[in-house]
PDB file of N, CA and C in Angstrom:
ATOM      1  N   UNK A   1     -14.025 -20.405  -7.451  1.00  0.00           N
ATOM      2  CA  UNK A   1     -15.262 -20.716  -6.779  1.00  0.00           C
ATOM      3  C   UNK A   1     -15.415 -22.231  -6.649  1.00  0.00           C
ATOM      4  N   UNK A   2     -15.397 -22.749  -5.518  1.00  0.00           N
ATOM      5  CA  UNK A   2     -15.947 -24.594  -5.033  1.00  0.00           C
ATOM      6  C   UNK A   2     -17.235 -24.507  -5.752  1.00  0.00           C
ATOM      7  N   UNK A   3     -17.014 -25.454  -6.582  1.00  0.00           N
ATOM      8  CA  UNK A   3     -18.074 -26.163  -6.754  1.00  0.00           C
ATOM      9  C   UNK A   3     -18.668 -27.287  -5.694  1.00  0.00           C
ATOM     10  N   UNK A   4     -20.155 -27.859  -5.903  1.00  0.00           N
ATOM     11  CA  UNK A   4     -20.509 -28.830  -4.875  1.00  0.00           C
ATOM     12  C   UNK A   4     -20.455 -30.391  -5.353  1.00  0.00           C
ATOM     13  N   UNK A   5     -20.104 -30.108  -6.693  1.00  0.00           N
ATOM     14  CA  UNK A   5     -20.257 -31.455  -7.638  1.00  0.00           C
ATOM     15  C   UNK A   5     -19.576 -32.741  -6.860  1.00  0.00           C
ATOM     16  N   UNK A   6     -18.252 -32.955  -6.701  1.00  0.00           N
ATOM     17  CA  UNK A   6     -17.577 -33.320  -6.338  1.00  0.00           C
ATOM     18  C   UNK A   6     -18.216 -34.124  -4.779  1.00  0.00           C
ATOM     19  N   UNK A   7     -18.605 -32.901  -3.930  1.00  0.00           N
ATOM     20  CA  UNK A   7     -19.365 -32.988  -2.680  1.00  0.00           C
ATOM     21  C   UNK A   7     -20.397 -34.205  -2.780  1.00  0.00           C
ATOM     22  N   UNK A   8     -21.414 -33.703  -3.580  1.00  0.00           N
ATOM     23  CA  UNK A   8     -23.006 -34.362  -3.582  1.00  0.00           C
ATOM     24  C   UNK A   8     -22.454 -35.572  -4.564  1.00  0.00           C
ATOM     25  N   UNK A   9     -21.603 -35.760  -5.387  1.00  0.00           N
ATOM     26  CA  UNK A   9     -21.407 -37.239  -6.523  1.00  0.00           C
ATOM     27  C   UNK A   9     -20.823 -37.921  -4.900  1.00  0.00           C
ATOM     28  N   UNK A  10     -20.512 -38.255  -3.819  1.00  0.00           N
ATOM     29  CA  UNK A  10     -19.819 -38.604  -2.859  1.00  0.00           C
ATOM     30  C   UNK A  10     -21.086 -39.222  -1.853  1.00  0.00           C
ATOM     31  N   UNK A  11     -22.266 -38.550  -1.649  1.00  0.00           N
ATOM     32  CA  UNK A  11     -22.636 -38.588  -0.793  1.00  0.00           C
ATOM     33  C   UNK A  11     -23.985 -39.775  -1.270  1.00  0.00           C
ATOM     34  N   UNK A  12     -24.387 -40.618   0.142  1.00  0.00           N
ATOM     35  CA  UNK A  12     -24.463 -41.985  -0.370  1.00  0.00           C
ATOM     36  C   UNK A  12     -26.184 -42.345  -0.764  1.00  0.00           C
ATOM     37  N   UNK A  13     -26.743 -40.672  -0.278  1.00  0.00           N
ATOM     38  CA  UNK A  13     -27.972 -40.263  -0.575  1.00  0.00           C
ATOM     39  C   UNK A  13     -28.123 -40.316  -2.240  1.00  0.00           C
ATOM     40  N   UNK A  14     -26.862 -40.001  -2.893  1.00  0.00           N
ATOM     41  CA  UNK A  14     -27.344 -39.754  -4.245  1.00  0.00           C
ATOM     42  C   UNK A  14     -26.369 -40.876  -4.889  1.00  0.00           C
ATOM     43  N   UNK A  15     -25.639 -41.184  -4.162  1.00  0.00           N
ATOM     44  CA  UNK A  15     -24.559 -42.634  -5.058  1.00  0.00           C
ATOM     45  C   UNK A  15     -25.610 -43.506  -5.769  1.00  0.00           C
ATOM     46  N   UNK A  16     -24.737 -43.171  -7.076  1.00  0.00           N
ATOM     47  CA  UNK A  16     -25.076 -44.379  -8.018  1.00  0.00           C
ATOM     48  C   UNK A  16     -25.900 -43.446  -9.436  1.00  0.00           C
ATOM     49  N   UNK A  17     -26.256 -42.168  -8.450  1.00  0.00           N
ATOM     50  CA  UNK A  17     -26.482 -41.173  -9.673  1.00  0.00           C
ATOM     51  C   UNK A  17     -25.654 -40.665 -11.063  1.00  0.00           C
ATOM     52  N   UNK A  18     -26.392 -40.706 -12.301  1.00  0.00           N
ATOM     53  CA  UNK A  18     -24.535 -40.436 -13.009  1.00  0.00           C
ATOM     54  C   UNK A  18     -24.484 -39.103 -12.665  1.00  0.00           C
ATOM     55  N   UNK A  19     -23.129 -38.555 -13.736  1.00  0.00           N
ATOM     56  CA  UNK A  19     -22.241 -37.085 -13.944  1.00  0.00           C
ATOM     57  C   UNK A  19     -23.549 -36.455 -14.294  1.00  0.00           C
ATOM     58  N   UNK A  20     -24.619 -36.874 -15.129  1.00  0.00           N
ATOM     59  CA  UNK A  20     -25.229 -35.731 -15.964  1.00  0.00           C
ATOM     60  C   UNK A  20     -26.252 -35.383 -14.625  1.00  0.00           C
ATOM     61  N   UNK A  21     -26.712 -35.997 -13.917  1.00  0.00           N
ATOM     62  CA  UNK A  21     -28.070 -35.990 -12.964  1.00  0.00           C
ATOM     63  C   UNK A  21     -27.617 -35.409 -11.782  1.00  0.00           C
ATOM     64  N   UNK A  22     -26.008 -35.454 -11.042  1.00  0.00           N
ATOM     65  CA  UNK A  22     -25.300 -34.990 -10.716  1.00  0.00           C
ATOM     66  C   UNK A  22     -25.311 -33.530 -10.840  1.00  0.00           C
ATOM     67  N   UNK A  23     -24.888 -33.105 -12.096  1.00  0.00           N
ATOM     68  CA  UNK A  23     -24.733 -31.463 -12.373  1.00  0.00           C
ATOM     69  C   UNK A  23     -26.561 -31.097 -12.276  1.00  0.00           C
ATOM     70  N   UNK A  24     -27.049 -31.672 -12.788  1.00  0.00           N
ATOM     71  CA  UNK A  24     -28.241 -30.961 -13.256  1.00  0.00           C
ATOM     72  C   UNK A  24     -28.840 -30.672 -11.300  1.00  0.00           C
ATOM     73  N   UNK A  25     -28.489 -31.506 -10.331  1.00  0.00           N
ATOM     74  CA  UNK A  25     -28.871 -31.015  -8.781  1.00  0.00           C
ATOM     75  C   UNK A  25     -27.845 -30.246  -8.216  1.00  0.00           C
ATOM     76  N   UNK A  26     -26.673 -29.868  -8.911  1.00  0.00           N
ATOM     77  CA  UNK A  26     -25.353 -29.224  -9.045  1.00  0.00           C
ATOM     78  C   UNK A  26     -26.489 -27.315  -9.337  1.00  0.00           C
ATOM     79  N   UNK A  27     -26.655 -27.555 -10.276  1.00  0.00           N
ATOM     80  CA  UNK A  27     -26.978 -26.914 -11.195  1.00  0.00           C
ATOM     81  C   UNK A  27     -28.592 -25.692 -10.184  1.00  0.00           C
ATOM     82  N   UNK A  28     -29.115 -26.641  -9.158  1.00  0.00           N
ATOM     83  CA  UNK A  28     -30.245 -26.497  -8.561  1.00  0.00           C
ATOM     84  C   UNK A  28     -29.636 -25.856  -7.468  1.00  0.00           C
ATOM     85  N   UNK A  29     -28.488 -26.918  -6.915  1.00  0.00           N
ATOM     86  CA  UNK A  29     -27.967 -26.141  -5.515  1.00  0.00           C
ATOM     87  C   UNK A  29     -27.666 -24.596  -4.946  1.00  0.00           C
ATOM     88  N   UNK A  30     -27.729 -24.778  -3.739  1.00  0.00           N
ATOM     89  CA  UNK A  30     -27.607 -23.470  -2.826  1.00  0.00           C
ATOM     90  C   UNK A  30     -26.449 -23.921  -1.896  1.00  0.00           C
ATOM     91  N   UNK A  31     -25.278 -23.043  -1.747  1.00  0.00           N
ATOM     92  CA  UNK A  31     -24.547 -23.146  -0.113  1.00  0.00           C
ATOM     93  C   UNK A  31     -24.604 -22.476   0.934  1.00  0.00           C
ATOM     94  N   UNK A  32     -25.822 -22.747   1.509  1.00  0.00           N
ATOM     95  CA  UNK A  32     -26.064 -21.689   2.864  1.00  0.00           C
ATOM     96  C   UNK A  32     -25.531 -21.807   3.751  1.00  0.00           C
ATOM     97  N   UNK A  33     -25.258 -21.116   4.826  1.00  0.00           N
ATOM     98  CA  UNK A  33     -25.014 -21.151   6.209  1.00  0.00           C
ATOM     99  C   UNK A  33     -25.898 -20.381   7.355  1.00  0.00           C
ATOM    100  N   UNK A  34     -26.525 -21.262   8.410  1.00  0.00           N
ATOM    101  CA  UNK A  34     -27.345 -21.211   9.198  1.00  0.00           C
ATOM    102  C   UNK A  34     -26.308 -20.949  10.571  1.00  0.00           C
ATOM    103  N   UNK A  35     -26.857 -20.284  11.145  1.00  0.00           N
ATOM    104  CA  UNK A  35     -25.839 -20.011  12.548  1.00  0.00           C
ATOM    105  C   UNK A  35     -26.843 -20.673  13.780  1.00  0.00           C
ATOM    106  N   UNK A  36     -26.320 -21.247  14.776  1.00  0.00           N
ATOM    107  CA  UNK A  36     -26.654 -22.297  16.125  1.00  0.00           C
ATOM    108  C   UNK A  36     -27.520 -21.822  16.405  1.00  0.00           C
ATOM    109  N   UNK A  37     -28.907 -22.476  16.239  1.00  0.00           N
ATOM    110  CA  UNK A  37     -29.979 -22.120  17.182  1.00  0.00           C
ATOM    111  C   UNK A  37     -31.198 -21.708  16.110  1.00  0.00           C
ATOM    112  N   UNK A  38     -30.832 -21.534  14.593  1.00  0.00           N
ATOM    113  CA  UNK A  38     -31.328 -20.502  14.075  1.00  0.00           C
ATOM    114  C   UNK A  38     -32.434 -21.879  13.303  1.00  0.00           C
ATOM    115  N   UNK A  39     -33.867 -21.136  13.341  1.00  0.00           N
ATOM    116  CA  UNK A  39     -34.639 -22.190  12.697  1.00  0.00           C
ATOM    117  C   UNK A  39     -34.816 -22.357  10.421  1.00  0.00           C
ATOM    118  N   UNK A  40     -34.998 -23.324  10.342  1.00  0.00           N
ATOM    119  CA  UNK A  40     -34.170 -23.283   8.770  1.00  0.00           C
ATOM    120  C   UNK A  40     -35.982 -23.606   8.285  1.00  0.00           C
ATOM    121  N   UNK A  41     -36.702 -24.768   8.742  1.00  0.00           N
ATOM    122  CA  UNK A  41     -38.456 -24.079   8.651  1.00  0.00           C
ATOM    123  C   UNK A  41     -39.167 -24.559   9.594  1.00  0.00           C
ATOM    124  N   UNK A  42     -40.124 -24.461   9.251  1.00  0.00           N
ATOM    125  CA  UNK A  42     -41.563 -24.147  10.462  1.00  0.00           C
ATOM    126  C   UNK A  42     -42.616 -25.304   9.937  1.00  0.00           C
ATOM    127  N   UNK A  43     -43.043 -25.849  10.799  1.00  0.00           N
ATOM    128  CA  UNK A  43     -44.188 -26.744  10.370  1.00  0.00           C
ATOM    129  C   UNK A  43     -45.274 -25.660   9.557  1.00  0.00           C
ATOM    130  N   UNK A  44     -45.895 -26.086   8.308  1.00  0.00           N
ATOM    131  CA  UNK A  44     -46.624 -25.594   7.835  1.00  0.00           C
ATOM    132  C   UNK A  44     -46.275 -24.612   6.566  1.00  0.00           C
ATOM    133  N   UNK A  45     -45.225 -24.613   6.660  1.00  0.00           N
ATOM    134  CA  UNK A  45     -44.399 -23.505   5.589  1.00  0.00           C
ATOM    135  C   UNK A  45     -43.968 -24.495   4.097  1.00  0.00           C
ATOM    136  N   UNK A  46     -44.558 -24.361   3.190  1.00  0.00           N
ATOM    137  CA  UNK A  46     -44.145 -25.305   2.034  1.00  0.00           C
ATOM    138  C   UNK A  46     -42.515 -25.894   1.971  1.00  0.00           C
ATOM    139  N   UNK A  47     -43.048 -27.005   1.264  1.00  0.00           N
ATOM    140  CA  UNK A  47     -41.810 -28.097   1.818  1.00  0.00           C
ATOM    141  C   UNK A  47     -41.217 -28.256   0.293  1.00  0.00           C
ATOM    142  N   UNK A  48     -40.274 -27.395  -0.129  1.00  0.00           N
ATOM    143  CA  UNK A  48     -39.546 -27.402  -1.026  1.00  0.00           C
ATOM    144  C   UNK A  48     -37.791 -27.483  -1.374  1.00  0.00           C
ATOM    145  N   UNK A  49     -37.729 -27.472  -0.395  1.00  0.00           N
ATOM    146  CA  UNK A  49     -36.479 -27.085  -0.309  1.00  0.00           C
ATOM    147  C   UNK A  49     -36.174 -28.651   0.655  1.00  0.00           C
ATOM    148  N   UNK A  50     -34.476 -29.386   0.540  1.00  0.00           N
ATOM    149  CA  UNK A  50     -33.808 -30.519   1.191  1.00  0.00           C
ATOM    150  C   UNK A  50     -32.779 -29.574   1.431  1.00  0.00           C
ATOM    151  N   UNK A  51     -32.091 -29.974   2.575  1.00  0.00           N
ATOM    152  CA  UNK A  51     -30.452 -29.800   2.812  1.00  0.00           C
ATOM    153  C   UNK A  51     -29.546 -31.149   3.227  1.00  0.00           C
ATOM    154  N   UNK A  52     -28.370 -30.724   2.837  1.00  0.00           N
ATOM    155  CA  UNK A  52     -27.240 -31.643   2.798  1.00  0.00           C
ATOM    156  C   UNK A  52     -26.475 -30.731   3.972  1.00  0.00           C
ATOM    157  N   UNK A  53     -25.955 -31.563   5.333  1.00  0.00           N
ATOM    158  CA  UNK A  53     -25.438 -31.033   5.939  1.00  0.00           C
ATOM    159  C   UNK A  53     -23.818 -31.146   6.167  1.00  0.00           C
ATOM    160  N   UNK A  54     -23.094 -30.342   6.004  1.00  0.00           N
ATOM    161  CA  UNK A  54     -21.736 -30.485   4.983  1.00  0.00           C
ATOM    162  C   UNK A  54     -21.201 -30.191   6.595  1.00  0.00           C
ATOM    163  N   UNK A  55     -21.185 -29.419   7.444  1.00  0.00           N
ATOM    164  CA  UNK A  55     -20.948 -29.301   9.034  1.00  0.00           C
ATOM    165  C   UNK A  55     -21.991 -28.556   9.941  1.00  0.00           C
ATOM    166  N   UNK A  56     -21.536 -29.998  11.010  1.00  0.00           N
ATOM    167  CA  UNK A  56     -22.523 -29.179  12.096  1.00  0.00           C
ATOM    168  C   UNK A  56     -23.700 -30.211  12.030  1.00  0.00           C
ATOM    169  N   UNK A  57     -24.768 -29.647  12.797  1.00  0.00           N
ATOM    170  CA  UNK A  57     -26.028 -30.878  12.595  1.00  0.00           C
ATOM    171  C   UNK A  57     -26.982 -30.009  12.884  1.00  0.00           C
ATOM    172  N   UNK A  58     -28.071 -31.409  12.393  1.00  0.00           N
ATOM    173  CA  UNK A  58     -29.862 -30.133  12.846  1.00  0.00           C
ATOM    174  C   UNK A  58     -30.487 -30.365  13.452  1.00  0.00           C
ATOM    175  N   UNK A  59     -31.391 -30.315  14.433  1.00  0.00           N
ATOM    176  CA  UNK A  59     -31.743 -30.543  14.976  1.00  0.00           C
ATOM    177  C   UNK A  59     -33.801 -30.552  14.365  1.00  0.00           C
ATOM    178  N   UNK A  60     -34.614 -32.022  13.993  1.00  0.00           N
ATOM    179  CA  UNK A  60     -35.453 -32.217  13.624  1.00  0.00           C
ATOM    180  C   UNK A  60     -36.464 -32.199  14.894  1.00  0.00           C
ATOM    181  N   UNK A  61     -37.092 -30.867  15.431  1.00  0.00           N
ATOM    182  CA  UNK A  61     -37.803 -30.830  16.284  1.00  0.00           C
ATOM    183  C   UNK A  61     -39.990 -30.865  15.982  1.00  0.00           C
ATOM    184  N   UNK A  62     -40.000 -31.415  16.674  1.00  0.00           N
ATOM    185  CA  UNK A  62     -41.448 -31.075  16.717  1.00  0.00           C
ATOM    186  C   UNK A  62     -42.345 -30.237  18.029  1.00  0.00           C
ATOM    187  N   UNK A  63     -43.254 -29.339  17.593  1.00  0.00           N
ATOM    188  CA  UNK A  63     -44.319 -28.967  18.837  1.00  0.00           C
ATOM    189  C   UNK A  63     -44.977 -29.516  19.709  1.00  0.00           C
ATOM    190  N   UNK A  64     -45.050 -29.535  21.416  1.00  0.00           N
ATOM    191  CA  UNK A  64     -45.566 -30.242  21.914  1.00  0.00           C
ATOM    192  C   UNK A  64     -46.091 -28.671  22.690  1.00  0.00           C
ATOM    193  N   UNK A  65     -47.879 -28.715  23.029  1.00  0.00           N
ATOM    194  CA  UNK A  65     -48.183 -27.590  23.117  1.00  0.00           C
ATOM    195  C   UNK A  65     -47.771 -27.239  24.660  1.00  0.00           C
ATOM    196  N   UNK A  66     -47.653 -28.648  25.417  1.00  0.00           N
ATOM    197  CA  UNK A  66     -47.354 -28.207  27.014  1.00  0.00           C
ATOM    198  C   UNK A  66     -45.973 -28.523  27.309  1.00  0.00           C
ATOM    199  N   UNK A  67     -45.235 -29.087  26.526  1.00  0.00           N
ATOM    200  CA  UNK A  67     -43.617 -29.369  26.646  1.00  0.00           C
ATOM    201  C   UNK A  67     -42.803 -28.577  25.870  1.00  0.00           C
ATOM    202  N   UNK A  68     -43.230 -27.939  24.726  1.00  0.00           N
ATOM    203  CA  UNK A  68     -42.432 -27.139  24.145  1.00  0.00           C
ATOM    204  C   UNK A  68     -42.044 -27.653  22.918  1.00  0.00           C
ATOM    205  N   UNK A  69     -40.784 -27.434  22.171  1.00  0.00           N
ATOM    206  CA  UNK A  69     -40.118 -28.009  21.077  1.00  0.00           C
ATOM    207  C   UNK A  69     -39.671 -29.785  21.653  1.00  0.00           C
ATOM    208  N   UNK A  70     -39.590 -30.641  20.876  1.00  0.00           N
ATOM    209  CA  UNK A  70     -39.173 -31.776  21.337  1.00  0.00           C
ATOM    210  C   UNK A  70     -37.989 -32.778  19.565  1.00  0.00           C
ATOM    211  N   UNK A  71     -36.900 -32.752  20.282  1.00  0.00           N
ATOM    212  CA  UNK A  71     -35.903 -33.389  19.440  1.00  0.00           C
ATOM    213  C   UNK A  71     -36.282 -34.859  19.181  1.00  0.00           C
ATOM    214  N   UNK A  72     -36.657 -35.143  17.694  1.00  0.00           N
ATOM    215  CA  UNK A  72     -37.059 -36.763  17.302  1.00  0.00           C
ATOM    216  C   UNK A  72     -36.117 -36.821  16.533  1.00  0.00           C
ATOM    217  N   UNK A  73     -35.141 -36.159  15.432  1.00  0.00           N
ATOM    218  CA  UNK A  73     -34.040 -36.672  15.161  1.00  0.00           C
ATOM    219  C   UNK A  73     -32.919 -35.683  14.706  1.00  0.00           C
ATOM    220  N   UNK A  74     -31.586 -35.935  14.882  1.00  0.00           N
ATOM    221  CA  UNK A  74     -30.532 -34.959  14.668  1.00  0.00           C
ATOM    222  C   UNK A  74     -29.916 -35.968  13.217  1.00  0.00           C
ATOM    223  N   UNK A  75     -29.892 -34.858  12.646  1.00  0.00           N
ATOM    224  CA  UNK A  75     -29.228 -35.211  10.989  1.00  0.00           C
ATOM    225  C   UNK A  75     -27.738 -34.250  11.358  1.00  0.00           C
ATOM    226  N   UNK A  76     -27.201 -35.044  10.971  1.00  0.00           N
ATOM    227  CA  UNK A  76     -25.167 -35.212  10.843  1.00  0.00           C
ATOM    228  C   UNK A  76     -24.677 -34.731   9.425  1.00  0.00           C
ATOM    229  N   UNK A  77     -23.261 -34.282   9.763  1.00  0.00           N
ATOM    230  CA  UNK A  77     -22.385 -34.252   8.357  1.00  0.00           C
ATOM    231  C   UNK A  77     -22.631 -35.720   7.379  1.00  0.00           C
ATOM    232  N   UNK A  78     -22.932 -35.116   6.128  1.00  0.00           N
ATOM    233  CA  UNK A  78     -23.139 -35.975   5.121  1.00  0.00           C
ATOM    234  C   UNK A  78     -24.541 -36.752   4.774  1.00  0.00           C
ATOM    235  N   UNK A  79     -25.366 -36.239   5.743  1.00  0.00           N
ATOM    236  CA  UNK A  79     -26.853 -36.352   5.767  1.00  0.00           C
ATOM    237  C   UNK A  79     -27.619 -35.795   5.405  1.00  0.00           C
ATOM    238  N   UNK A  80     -28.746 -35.992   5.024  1.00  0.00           N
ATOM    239  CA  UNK A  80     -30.016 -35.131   4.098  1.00  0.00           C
ATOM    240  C   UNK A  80     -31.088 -34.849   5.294  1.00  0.00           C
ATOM    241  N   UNK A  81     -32.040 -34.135   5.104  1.00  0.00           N
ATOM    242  CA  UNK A  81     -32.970 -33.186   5.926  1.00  0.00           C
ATOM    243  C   UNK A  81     -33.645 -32.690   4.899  1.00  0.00           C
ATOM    244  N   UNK A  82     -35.254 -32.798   5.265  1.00  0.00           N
ATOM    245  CA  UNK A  82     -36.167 -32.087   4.413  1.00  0.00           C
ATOM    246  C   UNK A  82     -36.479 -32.830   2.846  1.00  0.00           C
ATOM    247  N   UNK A  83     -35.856 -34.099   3.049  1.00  0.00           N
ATOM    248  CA  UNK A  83     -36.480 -35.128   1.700  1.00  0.00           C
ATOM    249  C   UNK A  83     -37.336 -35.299   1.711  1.00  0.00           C
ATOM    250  N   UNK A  84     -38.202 -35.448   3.003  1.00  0.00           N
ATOM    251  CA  UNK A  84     -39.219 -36.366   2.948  1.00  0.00           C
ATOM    252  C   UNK A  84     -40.822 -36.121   1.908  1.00  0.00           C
ATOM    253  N   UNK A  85     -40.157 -34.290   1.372  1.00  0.00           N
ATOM    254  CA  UNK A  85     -41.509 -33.414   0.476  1.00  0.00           C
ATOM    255  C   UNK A  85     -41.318 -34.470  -0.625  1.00  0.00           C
ATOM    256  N   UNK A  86     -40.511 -35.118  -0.898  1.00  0.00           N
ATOM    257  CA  UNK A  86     -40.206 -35.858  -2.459  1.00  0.00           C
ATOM    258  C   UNK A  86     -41.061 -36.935  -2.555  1.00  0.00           C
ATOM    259  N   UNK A  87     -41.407 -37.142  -1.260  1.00  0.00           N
ATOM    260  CA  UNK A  87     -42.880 -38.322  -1.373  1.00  0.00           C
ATOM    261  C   UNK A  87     -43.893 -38.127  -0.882  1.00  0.00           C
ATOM    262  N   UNK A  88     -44.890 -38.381  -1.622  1.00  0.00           N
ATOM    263  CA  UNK A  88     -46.610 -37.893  -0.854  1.00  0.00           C
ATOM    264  C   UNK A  88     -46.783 -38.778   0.577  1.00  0.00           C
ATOM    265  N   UNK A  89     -47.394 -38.045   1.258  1.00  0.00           N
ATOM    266  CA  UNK A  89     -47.927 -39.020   2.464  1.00  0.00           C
ATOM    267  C   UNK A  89     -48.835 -39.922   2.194  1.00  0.00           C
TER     268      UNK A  89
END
């Protein structure tokens, strides 16, 4: 079984973290897979959950009530999504 340790000690979101702080978000992790198109959350839906996008990208849309969905930013391989719950507004 892959571990993600290896993965997330690499990535530059968490560089500089040690081995122990490392496992212990090791320890928290999930490896999901989302298929094209598919929404991962919804404005308004508790904000608990970050992803690390290992392939592929996301697409960070917002509601516009007469334009529809509107793309403000695409997060890439090796990028984080959904941090932003880790700080109060």
């Amino acid at each position: 079984m892959e571990t993600l340790e290896p993965y997330l000690a690499e990535l530059p979101f968490l560089k500089g973290l040690s081995a122990e702080h490392i496992r212990l978000i090791v320890g928290c992790a999930s490896n999901v897979k989302f298929d094209a198109g598919q929404y991962i959350d919804r404005e308004g839906q508790a904000a608990n959950t970050f992803y690390v996008v290992r392939h592929g990208r996301i697409a960070i849309e917002i509601f516009h009530p007469t334009t529809g969905p509107i793309c403000i930013q695409t997060v890439a391989e090796g990028e984080v999504a959904g941090w932003s719950w880790l700080f109060p507004p």
